[in-house]
N, C-alpha and C. Protein backbone atom coordinates (compact mmCIF):
# COMPACT_ATOMS: atom_id res chain seq x y z
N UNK A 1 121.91 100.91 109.00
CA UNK A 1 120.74 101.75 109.08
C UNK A 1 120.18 101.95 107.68
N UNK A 2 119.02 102.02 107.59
CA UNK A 2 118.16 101.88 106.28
C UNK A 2 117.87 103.31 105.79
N UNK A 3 118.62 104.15 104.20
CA UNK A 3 118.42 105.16 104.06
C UNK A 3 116.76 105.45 103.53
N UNK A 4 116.49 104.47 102.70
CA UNK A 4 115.12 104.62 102.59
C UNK A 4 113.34 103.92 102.79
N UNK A 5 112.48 104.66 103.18
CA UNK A 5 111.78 103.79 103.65
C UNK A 5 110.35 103.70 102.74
N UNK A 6 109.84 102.77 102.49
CA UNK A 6 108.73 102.57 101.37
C UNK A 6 107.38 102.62 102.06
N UNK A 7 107.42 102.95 103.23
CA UNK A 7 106.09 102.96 103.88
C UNK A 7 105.20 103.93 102.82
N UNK A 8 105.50 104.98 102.34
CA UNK A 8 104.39 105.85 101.59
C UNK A 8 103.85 104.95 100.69
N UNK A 9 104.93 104.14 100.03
CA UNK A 9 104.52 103.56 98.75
C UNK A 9 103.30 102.66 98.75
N UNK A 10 102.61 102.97 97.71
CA UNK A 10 101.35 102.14 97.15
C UNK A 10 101.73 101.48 96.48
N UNK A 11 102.25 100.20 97.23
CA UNK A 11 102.80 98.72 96.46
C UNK A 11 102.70 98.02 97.56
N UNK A 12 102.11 96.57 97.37
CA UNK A 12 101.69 95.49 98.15
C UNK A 12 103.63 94.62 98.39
N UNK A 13 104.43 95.20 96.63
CA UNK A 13 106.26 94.80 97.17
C UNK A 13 106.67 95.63 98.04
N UNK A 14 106.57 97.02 97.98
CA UNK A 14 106.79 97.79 99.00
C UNK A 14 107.00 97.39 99.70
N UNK A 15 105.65 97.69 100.61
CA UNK A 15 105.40 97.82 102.02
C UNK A 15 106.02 95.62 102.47
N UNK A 16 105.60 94.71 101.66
CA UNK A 16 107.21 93.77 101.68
C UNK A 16 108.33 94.09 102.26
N UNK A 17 108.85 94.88 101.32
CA UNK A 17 110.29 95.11 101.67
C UNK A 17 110.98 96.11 102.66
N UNK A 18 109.44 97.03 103.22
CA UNK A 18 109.61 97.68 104.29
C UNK A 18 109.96 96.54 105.48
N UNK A 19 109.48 95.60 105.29
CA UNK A 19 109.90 94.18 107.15
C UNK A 19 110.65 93.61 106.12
N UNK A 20 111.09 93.16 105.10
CA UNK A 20 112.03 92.31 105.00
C UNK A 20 113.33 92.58 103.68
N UNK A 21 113.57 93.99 103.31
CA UNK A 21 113.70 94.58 102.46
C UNK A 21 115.70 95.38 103.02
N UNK A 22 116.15 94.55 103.70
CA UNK A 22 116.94 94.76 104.48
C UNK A 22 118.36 93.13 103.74
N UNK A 23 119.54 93.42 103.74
CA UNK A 23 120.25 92.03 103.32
C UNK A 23 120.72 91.37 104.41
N UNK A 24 120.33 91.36 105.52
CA UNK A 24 120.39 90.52 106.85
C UNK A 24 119.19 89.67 107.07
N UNK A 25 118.16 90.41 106.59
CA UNK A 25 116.60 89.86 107.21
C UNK A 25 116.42 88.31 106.46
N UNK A 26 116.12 88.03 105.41
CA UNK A 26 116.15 86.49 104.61
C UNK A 26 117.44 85.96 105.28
N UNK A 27 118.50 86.49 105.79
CA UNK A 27 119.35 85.37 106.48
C UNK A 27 119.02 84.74 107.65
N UNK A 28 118.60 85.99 108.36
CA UNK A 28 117.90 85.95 109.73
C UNK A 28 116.72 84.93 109.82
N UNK A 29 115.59 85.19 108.86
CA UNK A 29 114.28 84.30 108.58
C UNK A 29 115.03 82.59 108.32
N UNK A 30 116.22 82.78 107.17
CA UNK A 30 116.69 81.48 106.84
C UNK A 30 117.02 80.61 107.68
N UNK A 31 117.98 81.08 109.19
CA UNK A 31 118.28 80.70 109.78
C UNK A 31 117.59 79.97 110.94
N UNK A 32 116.05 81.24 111.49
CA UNK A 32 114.99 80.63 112.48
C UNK A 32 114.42 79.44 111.59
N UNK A 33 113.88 79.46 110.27
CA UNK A 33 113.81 78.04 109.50
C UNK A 33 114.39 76.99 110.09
N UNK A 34 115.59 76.80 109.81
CA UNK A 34 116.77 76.10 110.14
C UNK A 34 116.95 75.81 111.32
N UNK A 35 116.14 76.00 112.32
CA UNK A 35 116.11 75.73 113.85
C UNK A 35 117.09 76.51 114.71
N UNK A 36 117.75 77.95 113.95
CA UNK A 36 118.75 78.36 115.41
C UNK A 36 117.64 79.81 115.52
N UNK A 37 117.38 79.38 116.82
CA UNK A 37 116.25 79.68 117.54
C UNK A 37 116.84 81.18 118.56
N UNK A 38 117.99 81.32 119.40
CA UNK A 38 117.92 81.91 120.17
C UNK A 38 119.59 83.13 119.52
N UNK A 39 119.43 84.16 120.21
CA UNK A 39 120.16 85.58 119.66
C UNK A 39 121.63 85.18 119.50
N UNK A 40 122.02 84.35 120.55
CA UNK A 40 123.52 84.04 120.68
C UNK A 40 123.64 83.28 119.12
N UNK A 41 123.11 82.22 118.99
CA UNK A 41 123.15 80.86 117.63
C UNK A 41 123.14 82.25 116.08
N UNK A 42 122.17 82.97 116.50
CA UNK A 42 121.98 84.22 115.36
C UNK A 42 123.07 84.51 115.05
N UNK A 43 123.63 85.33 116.05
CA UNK A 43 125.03 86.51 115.88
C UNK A 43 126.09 85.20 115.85
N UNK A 44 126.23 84.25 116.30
CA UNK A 44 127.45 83.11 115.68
C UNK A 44 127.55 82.42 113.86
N UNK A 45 126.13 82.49 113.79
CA UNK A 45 126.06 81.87 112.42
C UNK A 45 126.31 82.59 111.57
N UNK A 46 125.49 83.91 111.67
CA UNK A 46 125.87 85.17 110.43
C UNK A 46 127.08 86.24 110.96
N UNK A 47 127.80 86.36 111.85
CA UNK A 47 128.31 86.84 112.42
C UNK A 47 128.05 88.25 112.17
N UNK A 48 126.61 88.51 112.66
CA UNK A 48 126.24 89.71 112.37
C UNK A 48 126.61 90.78 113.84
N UNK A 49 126.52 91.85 113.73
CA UNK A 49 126.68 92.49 115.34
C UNK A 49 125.87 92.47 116.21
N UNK A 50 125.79 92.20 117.66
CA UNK A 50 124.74 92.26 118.01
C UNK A 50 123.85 93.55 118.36
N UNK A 51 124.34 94.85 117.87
CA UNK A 51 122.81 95.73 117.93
C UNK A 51 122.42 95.54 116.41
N UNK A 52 122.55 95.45 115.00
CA UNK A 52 122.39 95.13 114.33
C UNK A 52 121.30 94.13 114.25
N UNK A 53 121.33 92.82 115.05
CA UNK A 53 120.65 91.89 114.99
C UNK A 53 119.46 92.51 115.84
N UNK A 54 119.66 93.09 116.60
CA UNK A 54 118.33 93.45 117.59
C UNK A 54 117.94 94.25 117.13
N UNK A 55 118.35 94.68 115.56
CA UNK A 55 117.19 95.77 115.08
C UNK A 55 116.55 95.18 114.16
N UNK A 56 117.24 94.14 113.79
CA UNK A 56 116.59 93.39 112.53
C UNK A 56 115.15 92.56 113.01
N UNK A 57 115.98 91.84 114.50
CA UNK A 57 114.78 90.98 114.97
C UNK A 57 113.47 92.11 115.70
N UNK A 58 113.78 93.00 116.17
CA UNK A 58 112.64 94.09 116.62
C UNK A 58 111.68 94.21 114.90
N UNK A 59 112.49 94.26 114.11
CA UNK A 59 111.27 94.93 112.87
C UNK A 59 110.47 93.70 112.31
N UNK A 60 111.48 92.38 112.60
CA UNK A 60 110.64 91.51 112.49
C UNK A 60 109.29 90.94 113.09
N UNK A 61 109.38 91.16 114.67
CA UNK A 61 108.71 91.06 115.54
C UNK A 61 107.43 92.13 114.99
N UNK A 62 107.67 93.42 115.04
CA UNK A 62 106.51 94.69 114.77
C UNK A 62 105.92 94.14 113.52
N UNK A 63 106.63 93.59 112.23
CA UNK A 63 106.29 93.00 110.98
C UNK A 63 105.04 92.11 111.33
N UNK A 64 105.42 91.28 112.28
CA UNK A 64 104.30 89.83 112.54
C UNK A 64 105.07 88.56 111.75
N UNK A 65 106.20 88.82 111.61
CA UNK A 65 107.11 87.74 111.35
C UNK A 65 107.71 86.78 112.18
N UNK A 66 108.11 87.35 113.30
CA UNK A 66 108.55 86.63 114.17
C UNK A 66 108.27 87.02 115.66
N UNK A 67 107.77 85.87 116.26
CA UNK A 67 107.70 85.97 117.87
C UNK A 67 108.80 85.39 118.87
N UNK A 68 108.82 86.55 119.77
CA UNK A 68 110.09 85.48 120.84
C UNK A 68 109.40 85.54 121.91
N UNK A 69 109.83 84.68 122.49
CA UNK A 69 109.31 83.79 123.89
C UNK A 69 110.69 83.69 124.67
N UNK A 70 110.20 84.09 125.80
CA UNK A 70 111.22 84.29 127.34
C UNK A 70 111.42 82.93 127.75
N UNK A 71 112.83 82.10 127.70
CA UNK A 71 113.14 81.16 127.81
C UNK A 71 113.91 81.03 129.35
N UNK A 72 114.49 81.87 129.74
CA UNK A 72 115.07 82.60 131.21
C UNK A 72 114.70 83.97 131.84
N UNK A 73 114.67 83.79 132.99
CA UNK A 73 114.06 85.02 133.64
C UNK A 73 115.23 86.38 134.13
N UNK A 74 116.60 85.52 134.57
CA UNK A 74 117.08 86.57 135.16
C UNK A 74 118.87 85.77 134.36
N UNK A 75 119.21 86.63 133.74
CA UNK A 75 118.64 87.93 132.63
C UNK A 75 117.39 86.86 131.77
N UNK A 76 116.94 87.94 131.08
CA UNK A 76 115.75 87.93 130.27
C UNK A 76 116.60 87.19 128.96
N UNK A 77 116.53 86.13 128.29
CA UNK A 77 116.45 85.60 127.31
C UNK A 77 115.69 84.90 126.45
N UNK A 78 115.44 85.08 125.37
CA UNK A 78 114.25 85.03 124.06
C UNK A 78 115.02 83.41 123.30
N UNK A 79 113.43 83.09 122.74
CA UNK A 79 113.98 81.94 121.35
C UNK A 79 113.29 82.78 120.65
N UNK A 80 113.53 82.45 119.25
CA UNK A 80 112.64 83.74 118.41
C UNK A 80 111.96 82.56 117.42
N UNK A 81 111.02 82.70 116.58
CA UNK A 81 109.94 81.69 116.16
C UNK A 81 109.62 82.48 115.07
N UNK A 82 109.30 82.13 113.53
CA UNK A 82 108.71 82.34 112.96
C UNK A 82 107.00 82.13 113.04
N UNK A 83 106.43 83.04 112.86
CA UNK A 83 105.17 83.34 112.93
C UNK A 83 104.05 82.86 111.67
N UNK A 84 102.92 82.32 111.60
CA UNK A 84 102.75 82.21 110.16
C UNK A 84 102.79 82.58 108.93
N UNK A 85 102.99 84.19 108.86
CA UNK A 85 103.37 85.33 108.52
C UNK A 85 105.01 84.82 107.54
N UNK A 86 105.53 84.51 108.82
CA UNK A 86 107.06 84.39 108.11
C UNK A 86 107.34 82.67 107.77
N UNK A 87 106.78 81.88 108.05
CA UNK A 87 106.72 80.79 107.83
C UNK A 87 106.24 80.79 106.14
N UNK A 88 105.51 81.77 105.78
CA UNK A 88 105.00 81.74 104.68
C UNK A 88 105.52 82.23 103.73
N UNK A 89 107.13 83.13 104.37
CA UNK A 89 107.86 83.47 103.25
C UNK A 89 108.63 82.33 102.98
N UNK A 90 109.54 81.23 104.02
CA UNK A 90 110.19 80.26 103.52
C UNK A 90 109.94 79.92 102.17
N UNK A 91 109.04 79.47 101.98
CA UNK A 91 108.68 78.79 100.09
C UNK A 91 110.02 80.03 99.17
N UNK A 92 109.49 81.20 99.64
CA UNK A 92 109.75 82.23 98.75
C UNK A 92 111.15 82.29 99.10
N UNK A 93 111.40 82.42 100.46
CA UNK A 93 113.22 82.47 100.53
C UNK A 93 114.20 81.33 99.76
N UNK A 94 113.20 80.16 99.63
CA UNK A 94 113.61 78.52 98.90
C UNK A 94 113.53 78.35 97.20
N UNK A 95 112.69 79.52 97.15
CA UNK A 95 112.72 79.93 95.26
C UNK A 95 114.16 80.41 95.22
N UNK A 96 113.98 81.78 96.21
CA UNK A 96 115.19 82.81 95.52
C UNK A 96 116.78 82.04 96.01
N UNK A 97 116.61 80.95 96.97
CA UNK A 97 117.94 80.48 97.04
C UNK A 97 117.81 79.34 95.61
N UNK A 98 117.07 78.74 94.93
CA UNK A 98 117.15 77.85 93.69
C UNK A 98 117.73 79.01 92.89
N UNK A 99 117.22 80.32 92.93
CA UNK A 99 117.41 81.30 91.35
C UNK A 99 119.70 81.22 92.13
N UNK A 100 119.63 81.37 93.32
CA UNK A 100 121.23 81.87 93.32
C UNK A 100 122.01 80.27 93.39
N UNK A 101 121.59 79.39 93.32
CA UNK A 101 122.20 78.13 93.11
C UNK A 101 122.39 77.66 91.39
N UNK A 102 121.35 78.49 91.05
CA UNK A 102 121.47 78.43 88.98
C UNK A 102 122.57 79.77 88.88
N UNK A 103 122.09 80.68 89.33
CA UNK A 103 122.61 82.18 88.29
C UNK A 103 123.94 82.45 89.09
N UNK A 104 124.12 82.38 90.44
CA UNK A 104 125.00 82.77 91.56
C UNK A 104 125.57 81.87 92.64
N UNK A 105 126.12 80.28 91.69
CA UNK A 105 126.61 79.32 93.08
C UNK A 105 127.62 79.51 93.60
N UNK A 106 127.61 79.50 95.17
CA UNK A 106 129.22 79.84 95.58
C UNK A 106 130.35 78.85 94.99
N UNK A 107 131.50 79.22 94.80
CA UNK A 107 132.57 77.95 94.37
C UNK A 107 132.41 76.76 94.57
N UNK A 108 131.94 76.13 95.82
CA UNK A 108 132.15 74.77 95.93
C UNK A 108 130.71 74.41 95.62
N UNK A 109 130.25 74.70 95.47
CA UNK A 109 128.61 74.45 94.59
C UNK A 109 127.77 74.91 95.84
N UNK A 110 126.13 74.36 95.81
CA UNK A 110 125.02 74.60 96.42
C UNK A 110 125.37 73.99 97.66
N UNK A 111 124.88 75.24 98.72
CA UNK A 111 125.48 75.01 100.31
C UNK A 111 124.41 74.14 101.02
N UNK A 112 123.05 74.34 99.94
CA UNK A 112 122.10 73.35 100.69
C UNK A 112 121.04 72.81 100.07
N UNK A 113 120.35 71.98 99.92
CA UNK A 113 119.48 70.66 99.20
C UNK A 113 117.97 71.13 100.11
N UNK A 114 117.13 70.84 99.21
CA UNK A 114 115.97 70.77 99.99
C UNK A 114 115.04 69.31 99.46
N UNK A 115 114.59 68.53 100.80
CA UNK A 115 114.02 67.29 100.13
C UNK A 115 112.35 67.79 100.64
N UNK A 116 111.61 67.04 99.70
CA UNK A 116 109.87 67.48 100.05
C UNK A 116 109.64 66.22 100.60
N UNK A 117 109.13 66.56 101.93
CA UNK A 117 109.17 65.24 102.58
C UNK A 117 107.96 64.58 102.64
N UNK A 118 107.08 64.76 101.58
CA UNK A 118 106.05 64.58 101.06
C UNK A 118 106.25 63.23 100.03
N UNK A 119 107.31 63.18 99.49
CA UNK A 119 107.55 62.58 98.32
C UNK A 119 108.86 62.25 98.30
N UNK A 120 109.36 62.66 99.38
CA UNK A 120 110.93 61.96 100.02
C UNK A 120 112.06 62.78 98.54
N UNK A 121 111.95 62.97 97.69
CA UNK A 121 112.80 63.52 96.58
C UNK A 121 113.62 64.65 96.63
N UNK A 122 114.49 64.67 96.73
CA UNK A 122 115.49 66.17 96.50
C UNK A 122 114.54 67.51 95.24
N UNK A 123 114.59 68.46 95.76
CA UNK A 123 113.39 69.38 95.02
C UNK A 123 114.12 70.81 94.55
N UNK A 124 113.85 71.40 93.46
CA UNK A 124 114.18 72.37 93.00
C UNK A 124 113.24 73.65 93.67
N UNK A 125 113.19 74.04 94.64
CA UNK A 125 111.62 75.52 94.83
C UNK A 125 111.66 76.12 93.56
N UNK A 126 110.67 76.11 93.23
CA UNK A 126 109.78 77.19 92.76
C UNK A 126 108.64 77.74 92.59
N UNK A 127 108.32 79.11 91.63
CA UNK A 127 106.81 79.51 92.13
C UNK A 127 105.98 78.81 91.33
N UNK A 128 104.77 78.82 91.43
CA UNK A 128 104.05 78.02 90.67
C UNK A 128 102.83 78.87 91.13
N UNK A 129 102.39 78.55 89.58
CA UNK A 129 100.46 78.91 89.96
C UNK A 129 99.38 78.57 90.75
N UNK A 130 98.96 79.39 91.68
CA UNK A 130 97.96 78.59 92.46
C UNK A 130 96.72 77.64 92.16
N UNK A 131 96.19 77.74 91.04
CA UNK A 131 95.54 77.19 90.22
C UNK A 131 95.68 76.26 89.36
N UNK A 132 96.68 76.42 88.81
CA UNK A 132 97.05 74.68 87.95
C UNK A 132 98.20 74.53 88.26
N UNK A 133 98.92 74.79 89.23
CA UNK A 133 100.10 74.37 89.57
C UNK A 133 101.55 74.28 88.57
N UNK A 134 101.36 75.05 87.79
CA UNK A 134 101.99 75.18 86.34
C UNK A 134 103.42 76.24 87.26
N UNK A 135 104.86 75.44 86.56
CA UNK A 135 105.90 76.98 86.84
C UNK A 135 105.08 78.56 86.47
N UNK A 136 105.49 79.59 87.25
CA UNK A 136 105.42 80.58 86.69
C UNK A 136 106.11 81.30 86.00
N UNK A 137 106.80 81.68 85.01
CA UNK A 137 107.24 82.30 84.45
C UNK A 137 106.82 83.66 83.27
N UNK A 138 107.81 84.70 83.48
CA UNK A 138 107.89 85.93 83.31
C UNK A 138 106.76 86.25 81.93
N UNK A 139 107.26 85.48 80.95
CA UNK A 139 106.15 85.65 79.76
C UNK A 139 104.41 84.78 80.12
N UNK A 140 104.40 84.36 81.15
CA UNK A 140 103.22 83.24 80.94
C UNK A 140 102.70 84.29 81.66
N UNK A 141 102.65 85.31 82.86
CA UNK A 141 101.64 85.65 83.78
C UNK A 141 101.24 87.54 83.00
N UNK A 142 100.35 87.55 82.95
CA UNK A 142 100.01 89.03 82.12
C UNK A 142 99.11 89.81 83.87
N UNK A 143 99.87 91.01 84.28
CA UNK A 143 99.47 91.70 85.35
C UNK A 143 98.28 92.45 85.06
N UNK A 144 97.34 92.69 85.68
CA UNK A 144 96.06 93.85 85.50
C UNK A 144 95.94 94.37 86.93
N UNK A 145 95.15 95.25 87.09
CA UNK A 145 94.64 96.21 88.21
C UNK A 145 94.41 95.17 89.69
N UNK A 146 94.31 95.55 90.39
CA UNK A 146 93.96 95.08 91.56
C UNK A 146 93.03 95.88 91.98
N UNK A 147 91.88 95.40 93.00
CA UNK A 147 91.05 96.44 93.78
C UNK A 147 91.31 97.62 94.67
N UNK A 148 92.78 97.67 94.61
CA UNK A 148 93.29 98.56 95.36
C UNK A 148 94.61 99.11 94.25
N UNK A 149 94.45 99.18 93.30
CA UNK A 149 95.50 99.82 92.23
C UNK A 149 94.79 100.79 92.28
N UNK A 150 95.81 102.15 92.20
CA UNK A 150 95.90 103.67 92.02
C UNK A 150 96.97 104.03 91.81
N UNK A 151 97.15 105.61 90.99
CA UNK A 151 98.35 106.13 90.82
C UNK A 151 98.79 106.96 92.10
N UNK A 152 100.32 106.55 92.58
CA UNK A 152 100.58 106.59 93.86
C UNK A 152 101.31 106.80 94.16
N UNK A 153 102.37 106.98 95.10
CA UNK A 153 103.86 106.92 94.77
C UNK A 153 104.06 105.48 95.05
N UNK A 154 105.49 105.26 94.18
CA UNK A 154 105.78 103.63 93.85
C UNK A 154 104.99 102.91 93.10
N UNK A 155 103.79 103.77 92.56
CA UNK A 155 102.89 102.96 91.05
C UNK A 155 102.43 103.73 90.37
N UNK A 156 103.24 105.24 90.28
CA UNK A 156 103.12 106.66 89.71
C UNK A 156 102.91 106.19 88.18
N UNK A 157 103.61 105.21 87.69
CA UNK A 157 103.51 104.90 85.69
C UNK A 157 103.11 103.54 85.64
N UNK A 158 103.66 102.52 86.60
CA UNK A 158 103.30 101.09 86.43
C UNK A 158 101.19 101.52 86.77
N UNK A 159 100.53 102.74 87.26
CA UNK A 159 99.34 102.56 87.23
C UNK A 159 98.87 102.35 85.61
N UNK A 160 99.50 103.68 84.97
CA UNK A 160 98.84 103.54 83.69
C UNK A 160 99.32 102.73 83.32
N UNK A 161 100.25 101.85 82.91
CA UNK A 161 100.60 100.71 82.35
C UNK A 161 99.48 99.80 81.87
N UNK A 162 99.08 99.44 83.63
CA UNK A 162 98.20 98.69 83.99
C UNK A 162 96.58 99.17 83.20
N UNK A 163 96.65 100.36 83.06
CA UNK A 163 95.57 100.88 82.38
C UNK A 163 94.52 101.28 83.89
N UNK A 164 95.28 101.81 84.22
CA UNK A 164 94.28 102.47 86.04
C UNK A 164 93.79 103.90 86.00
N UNK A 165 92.76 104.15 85.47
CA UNK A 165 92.18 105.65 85.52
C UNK A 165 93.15 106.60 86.80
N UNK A 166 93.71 107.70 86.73
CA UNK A 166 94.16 108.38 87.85
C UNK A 166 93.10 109.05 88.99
N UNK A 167 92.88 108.63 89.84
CA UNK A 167 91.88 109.22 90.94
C UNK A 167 92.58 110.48 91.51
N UNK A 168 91.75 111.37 91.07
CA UNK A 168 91.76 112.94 91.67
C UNK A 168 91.48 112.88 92.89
């Protein structure tokens, strides 16, 4: 059960990590990737519990991350589907598994390879600029305001940082 919740927060990571801000959920997403599609394949792979999993996959579902579809009628059984929504975090779940294959490999090394089947090559993820396609990294990108930056809770000092007048 989740002690805290970021819905107040005025942060675009926030309200993120409100649907996926959980250490089951990127396993869960990793796994519908990976083609195991239905609740039983879920709770075998991560051997997570199953009310556990049905809370994870419910917030996913309300998120717009994932849809399930009634595969049997009597009992009622689901495949669950990433949505474009969550399809669009993969890239991002495929960065942060490159950062734990450099900083954090399990003992017997990297549990899994990703090839771009674009170019047939074994591939490192990472982020890159939308614009020149350049790595991103920490010193190269300088943050400013957004059209929706205010001082807020969860951007109470990162506003002024940013240099964001405080709205009364």
């Amino acid at each position: 059960m989740r002690n805290t919740s970021f819905k107040p927060m005025h942060c675009s990571l926030a309200q993120s990590l409100e649907v996926i801000g959980d250490w089951w959920t990127p396993l869960v997403l990793r796994d519908l990737y990976l083609g195991l599609n239905r609740f039983d394949q879920l709770v075998t792979d991560l051997g997570v519990s199953r009310n556990l999993l049905t809370d994870r996959l419910s917030t996913l579902i309300d998120g717009g991350l994932v849809e399930r579809t009634p595969y049997q009628q009597n009992p009622v059984r689901y495949t669950y589907e990433l949505t474009d929504a969550g399809r669009e975090l993969v890239p991002i779940l495929m960065a942060l598994t490159a950062w734990g294959d450099r900083w954090a490999t399990p003992p017997a090394g990297q549990p899994i390879r990703f090839t771009h089947t674009t170019c047939g090559k074994l591939t490192t993820p990472t982020v890159c600029c939308s614009e020149c396609g350049d790595p991103l990294q920490m010193d190269d990108v300088k943050p400013s305001p957004g059209p929706g930056g205010r001082t807020a809770p969860g951007t109470a000092l990162i506003a002024t940082v940013l240099g964001i007048e405080p709205k009364l």
